[in-house]
C-alpha atoms as a PDB file:
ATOM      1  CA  UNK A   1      95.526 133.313 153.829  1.00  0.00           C
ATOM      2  CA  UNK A   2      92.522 134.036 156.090  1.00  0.00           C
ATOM      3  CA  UNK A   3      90.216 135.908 153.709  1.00  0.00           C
ATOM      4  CA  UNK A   4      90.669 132.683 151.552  1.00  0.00           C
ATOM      5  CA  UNK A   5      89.699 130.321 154.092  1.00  0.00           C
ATOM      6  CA  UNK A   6      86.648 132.609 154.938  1.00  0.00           C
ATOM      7  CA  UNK A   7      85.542 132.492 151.360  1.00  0.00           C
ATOM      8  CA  UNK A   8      85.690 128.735 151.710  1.00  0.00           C
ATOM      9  CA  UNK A   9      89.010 128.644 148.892  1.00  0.00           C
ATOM     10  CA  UNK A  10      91.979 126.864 149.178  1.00  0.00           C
ATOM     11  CA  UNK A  11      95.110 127.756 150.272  1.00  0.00           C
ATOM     12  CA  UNK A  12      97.544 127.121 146.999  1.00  0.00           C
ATOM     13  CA  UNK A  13     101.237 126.077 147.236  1.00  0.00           C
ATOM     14  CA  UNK A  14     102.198 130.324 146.410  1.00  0.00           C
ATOM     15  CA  UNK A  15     100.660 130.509 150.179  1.00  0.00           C
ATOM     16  CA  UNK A  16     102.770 127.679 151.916  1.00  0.00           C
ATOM     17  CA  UNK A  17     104.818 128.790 154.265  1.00  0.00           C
ATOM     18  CA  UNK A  18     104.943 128.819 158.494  1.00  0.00           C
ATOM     19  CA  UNK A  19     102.215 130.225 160.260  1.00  0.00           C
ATOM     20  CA  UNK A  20     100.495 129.429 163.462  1.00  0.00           C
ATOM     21  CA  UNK A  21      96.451 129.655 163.309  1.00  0.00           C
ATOM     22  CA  UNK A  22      94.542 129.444 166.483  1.00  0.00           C
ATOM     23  CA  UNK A  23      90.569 128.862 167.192  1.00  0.00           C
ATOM     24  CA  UNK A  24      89.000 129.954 169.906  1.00  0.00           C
ATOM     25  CA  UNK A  25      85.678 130.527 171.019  1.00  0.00           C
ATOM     26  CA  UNK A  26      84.587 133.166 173.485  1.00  0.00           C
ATOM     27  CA  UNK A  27      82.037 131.720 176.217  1.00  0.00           C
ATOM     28  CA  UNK A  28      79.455 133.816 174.130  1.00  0.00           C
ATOM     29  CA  UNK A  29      80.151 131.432 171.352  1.00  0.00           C
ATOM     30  CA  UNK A  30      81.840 134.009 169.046  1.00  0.00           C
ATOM     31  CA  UNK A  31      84.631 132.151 166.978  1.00  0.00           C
ATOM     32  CA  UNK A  32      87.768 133.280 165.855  1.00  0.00           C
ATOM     33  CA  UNK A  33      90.576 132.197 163.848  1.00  0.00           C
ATOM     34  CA  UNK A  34      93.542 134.404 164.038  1.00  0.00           C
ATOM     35  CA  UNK A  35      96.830 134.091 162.663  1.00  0.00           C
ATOM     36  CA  UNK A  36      99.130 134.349 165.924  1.00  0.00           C
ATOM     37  CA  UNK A  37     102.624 136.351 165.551  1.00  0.00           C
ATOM     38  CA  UNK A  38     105.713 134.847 166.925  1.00  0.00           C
ATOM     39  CA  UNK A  39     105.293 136.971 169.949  1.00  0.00           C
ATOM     40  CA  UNK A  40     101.873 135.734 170.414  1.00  0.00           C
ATOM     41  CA  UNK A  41     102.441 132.072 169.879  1.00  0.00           C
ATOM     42  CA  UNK A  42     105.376 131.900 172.181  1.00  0.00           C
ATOM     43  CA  UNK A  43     103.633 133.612 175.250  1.00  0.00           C
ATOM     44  CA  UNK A  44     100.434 131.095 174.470  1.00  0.00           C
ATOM     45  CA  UNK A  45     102.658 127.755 174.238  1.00  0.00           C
ATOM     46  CA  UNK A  46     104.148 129.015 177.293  1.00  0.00           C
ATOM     47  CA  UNK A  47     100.829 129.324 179.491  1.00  0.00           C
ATOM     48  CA  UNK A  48      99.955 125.604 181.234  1.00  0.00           C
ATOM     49  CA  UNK A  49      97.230 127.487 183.867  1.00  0.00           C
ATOM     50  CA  UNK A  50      99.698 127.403 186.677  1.00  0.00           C
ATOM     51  CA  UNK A  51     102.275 129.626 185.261  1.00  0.00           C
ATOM     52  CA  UNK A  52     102.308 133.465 186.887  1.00  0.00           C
ATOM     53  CA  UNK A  53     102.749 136.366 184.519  1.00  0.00           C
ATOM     54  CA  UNK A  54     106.186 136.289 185.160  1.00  0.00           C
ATOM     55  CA  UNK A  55     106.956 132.918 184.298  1.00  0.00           C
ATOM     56  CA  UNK A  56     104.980 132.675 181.109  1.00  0.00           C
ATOM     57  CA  UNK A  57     107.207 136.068 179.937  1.00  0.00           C
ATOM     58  CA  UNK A  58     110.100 134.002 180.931  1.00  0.00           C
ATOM     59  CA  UNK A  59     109.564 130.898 179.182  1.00  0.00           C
ATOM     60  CA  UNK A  60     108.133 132.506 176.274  1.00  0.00           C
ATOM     61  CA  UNK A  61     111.322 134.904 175.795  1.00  0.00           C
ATOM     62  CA  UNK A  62     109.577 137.957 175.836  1.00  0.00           C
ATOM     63  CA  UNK A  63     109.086 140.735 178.398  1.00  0.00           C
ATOM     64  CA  UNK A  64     106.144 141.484 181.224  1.00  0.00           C
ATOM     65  CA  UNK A  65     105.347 143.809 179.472  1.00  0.00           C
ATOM     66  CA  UNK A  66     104.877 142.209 175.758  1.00  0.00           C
ATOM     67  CA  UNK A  67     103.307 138.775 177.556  1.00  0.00           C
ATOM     68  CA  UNK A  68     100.655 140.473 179.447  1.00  0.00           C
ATOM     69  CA  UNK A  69     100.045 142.600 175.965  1.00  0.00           C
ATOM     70  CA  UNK A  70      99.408 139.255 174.049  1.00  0.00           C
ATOM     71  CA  UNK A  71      98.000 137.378 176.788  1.00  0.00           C
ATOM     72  CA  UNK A  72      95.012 140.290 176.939  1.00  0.00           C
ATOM     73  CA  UNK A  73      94.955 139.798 173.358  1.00  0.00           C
ATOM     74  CA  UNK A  74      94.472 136.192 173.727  1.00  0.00           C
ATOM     75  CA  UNK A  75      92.048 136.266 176.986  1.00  0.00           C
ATOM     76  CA  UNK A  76      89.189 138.459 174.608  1.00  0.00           C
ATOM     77  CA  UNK A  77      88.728 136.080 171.737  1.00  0.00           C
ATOM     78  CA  UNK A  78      88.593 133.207 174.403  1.00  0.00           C
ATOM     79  CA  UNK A  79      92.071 131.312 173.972  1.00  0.00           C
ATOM     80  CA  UNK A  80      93.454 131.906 177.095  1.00  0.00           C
ATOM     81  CA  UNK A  81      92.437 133.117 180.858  1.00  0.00           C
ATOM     82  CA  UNK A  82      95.117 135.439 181.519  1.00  0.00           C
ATOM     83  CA  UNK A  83      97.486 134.309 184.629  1.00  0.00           C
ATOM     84  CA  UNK A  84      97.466 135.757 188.097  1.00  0.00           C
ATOM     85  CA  UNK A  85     100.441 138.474 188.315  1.00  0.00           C
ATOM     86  CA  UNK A  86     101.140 136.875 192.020  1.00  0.00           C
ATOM     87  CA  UNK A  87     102.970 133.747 192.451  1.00  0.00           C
ATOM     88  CA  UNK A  88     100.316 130.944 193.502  1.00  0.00           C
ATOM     89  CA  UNK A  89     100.685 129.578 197.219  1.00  0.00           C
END
């Protein structure tokens, strides 16, 4: 679906199906649109920039280990700022 959209083509019905895009923009003012795995989309609809590490692995369903994985993903194309490990005080 993606090289289509670059090309400026549309998407036809043979492509329908569920898929979560995200756009970001890096404070360089790089763009990217990236087709986010269910991994990926769970840890970023679970960050609200109060959550710790912990808690965004916990409400996303995944481990530590996976959620600071996508979260670093996430934090270089500009989506996210990656939580503190440390609860907040």
């Amino acid at each position: 679906m993606l090289p289509r959209l670059r090309k400026g083509e549309t998407v036809g019905e043979e492509s329908h199906r569920g898929v979560a895009l995200l756009f970001s923009r890096t404070h360089m003012g790089k763009i990217y649109v990236v087709e986010l795995d269910e991994c990926a989309a769970d840890v970023f609809g679970a960050v609200d920039g109060s959550r710790t590490l912990e808690r965004v692995a916990e409400s996303a369903g995944v481990t530590i280990q996976k959620a600071e994985e996508a979260l670093s993903n996430l934090a270089q194309i500009g989506a996210v700022e990656a939580p503190d490990a440390s609860p907040r005080e």
